[in-house]
Protein backbone atom coordinates (compact mmCIF):
# COMPACT_ATOMS: atom_id res chain seq x y z
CA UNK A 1 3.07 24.27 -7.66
CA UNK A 2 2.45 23.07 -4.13
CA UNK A 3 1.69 19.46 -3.38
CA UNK A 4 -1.56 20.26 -1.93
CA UNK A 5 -2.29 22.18 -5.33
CA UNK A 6 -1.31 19.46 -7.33
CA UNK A 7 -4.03 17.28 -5.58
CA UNK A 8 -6.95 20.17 -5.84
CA UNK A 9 -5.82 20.38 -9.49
CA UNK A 10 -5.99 17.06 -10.09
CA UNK A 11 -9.20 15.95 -8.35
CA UNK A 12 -10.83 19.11 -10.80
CA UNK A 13 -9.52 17.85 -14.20
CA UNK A 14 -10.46 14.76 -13.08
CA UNK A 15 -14.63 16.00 -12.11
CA UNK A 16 -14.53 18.21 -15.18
CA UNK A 17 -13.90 15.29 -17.45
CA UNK A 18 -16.28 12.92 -15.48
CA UNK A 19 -19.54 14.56 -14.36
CA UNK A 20 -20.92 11.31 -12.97
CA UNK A 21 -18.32 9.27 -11.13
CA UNK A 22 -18.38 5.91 -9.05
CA UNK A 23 -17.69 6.32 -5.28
CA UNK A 24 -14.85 3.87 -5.26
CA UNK A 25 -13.22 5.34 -8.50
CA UNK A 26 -13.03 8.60 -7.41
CA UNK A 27 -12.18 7.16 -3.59
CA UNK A 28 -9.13 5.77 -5.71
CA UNK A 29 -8.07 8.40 -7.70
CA UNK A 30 -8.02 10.60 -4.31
CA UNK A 31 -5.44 8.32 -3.22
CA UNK A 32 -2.87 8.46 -6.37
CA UNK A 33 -3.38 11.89 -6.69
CA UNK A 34 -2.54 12.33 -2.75
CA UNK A 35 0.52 9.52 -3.17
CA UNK A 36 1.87 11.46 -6.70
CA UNK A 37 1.91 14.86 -5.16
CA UNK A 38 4.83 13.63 -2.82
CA UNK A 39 3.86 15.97 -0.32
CA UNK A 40 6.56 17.42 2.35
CA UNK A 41 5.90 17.03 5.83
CA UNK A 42 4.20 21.04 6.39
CA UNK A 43 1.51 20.02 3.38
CA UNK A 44 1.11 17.06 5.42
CA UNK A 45 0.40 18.20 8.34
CA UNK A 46 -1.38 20.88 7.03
CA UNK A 47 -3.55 18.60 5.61
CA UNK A 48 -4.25 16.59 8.62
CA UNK A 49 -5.29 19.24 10.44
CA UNK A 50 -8.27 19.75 7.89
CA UNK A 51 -8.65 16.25 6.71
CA UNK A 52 -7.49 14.24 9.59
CA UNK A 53 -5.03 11.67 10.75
CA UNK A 54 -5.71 9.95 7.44
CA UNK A 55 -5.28 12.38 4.12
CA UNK A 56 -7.05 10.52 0.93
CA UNK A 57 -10.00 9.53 3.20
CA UNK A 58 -10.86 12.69 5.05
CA UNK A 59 -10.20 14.46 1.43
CA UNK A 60 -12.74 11.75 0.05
CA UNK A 61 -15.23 12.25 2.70
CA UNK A 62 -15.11 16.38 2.18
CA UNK A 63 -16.59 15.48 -1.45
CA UNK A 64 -18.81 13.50 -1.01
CA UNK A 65 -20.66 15.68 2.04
CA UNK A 66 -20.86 18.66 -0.09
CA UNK A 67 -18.30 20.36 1.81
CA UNK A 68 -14.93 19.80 -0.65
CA UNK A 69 -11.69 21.10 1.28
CA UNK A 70 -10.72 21.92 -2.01
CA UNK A 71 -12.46 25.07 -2.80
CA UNK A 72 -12.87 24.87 -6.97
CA UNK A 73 -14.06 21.41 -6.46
CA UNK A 74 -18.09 20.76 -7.36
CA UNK A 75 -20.34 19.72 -4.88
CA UNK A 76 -21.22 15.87 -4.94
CA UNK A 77 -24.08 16.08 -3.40
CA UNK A 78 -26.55 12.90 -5.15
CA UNK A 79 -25.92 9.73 -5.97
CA UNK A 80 -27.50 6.96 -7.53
CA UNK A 81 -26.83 2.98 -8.36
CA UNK A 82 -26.22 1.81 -11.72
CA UNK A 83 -25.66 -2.02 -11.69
CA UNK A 84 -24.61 -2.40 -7.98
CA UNK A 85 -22.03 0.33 -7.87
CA UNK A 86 -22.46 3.92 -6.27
CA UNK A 87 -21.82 7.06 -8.40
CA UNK A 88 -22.05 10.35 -7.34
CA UNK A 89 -23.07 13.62 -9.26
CA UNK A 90 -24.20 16.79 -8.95
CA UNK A 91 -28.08 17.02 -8.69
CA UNK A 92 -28.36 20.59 -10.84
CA UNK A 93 -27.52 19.00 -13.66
CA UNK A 94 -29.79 17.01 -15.69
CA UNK A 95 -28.59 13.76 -16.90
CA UNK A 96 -29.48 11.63 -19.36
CA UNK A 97 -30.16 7.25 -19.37
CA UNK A 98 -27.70 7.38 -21.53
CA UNK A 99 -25.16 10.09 -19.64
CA UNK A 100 -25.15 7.11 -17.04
CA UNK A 101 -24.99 4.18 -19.46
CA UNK A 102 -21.75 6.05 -20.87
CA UNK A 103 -20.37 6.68 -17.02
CA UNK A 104 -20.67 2.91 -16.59
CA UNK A 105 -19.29 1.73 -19.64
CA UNK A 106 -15.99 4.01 -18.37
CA UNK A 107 -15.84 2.94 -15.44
CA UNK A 108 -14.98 -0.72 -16.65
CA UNK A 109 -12.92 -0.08 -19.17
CA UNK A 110 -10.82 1.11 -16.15
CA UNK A 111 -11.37 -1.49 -13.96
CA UNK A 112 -7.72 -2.67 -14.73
CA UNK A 113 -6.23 0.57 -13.90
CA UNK A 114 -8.66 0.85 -11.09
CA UNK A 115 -7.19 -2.56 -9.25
CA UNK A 116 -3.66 -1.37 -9.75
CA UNK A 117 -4.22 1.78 -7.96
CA UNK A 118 -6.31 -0.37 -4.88
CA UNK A 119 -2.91 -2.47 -4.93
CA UNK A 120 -1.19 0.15 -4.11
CA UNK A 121 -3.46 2.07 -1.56
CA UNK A 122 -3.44 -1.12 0.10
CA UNK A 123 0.45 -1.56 0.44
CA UNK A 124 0.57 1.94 1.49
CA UNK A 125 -2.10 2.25 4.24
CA UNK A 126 -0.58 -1.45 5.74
CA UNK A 127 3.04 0.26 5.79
CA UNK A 128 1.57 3.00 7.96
CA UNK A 129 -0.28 1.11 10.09
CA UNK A 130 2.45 -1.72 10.67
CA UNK A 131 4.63 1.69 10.77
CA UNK A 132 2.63 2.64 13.96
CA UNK A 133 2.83 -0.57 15.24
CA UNK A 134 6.92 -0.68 15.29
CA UNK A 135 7.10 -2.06 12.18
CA UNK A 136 9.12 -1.60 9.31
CA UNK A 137 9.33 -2.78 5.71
CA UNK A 138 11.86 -5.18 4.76
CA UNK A 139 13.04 -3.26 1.37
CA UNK A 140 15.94 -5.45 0.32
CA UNK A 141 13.40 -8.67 0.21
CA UNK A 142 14.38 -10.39 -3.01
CA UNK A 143 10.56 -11.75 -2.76
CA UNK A 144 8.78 -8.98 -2.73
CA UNK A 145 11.01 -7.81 -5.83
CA UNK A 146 9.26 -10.54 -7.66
CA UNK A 147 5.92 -10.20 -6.36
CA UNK A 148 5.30 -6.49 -4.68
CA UNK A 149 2.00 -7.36 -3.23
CA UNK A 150 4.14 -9.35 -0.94
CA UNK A 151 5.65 -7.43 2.31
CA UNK A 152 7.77 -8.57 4.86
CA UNK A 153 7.60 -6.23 8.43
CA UNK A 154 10.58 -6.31 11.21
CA UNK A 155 10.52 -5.65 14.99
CA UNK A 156 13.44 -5.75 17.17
CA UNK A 157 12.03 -9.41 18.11
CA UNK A 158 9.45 -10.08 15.80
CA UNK A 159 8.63 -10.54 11.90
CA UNK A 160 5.03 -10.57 10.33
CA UNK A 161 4.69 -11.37 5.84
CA UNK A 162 1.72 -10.12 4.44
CA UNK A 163 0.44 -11.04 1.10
CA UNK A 164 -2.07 -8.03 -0.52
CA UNK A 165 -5.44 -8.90 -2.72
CA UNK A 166 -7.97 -6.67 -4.35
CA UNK A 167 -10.99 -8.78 -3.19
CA UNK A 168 -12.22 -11.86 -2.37
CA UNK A 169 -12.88 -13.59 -5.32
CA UNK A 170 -9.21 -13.27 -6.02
CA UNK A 171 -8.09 -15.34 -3.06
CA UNK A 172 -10.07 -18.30 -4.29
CA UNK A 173 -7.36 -18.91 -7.09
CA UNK A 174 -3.97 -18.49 -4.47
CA UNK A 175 -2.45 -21.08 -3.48
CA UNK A 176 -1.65 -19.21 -0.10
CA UNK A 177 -4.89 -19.91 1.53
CA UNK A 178 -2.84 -23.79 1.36
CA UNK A 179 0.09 -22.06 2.84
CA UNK A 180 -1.22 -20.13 5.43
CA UNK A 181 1.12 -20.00 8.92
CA UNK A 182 1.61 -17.88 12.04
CA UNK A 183 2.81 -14.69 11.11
CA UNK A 184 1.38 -14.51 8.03
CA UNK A 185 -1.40 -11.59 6.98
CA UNK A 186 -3.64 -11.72 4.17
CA UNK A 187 -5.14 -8.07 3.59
CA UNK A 188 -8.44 -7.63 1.59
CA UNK A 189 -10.21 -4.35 0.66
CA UNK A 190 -13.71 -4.16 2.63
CA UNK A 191 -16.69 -4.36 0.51
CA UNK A 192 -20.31 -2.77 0.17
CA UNK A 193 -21.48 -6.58 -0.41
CA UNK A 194 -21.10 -8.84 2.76
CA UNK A 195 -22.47 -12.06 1.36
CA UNK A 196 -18.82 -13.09 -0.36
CA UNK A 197 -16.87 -12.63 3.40
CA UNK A 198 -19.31 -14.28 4.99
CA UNK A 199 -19.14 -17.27 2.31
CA UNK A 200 -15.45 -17.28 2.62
CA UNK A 201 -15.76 -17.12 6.19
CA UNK A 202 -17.61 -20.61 6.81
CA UNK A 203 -15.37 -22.24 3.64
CA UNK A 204 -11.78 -20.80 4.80
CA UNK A 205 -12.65 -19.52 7.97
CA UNK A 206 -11.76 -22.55 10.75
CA UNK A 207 -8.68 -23.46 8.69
CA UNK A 208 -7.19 -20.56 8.66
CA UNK A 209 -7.53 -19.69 12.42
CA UNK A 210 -5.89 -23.09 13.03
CA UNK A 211 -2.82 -22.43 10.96
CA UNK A 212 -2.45 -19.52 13.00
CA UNK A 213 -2.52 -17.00 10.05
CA UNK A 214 -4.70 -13.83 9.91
CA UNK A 215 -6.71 -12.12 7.12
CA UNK A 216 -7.26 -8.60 7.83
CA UNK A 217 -9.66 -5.98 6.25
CA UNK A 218 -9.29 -2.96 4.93
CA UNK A 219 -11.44 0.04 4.69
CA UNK A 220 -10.44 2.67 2.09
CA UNK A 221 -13.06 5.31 2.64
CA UNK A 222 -12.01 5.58 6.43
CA UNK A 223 -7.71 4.47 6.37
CA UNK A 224 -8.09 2.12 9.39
CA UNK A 225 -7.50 -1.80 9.30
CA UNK A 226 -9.32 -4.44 11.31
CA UNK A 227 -9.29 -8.37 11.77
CA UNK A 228 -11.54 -10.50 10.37
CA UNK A 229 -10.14 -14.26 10.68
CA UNK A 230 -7.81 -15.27 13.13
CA UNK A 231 -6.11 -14.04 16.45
CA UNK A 232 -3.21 -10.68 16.53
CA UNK A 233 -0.67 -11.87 19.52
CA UNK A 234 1.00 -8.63 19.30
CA UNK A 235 -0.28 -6.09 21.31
CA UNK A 236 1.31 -3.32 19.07
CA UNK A 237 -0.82 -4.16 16.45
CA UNK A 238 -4.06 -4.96 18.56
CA UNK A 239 -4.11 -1.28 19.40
CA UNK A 240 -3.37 -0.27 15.77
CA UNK A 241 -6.92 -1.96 14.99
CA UNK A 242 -9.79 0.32 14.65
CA UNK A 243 -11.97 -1.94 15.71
CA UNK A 244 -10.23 -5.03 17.16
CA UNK A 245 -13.01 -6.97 18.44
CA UNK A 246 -14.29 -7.55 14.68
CA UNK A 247 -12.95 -11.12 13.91
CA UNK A 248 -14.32 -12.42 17.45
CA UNK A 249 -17.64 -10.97 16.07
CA UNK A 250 -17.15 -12.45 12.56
CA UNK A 251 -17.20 -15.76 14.41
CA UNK A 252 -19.99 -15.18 16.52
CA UNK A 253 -22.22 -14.61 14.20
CA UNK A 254 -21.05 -16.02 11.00
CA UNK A 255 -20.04 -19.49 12.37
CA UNK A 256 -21.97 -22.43 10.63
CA UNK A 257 -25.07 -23.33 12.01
């Protein structure tokens, strides 16, 4: 079996078993099952041609838009929200209260899971972007042994550390945010709910630019990066940015009044 297989395969078991499924759960799973299915350089290219630069998100986006690359894969073509999340299913199928009581009550009992797959969708799309950037990751770091969610990049004259979190709320109990330097990244997920950046913002916000460290976001559904606090020096990564201007709009707008 092909590695492109292995991901059409897997992204059907996974629909068949799970009828109703929330956006960022099956955003995630897209991701493992594209990372697990180790695919040679043909598949990926392959890939990109139909998916674009970025595989799990352009795969992700073909699902949701009713227009699956995969061809055995349903159509998600509704959605609905059940307690502030997004879940998609298909609309010729009737479903139940309870059908999406049940799809809920899932999807947190895999939260856990969930997070540890975000960790690592994370690391991966920051090694390809610091990758393009002329980056690469320090392997042999006996830190990051300890703690993987801490990377160290190299350039012929330069070094960046970058520490990895699965939201928000989770940086309020680091004790980085005391530590924060030049050089040093903090990378969060993006988020369908503002109000938490923007609170974090105006608490953490000035501090943080003064250090000299950055915190960078993240967006999953679309595989690009983009500051949100504090200033990149290195032009490399500037033009990595999808949109680089963001953090000088973050303060703009969201500065204390």
């Amino acid at each position: 079996m092909t590695g492109m297989e292995k991901i059409g395969e897997s992204l059907q078991k996974l629909l068949e078993e799970k009828e109703i499924i929330a956006r960022c759960e099956l955003l995630l799973r897209t991701y493992e099952y594209v990372r697990k299915a180790s695919l040679c350089d043909a598949e990926k290219e392959e890939l990109k041609t139909i998916a674009g630069k970025h595989i799990a998100p352009g795969i992700f986006a073909s699902m949701i838009s009713g227009s699956p690359i995969f061809f055995n894969l349903p159509k998600l073509d509704t959605y609905t929200q059940i307690n502030g999340h997004i879940f998609h299913f298909l609309h010729t199928k009737k479903f139940s209260k309870q059908d999406f009581d049940n799809a809920f009550r899932k999807f947190q009992n895999e939260r856990y899971d969930l997070r540890m797959i975000l960790l690592q969708g994370l690391r991966d799309l920051l090694e390809e972007f610091m990758k393009d950037a002329g980056y690469r990751l320090q392997r042999d770091n006996p830190e990051q042994l300890i703690n993987p969610e801490h990377l160290t990049f190299e350039a012929a004259d330069r070094k960046l550390k970058a520490s990895i979190f699965s939201s928000v709320k989770s940086l309020y109990s680091c004790k980085c945010l005391q530590e924060m330097e030049k050089d040093l990244v903090i990378l969060l997920p993006s988020g369908e709910d503002l109000e938490p950046f923007m609170k974090f913002f105006r608490e953490n916000g000035q501090a943080i630019e003064e250090s000299g460290g950055q915190v960078w976001v993240a967006n999953m559904e679309k595989g690009t990066i983009d500051p949100f606090i504090g200033y990149a020096t290195d032009m490399e990564i500037y033009q990595q940015f999808k949109n680089p201007r963001l953090a000088e709009m973050v303060r703009t707008n969201w500065k204390p009044r």
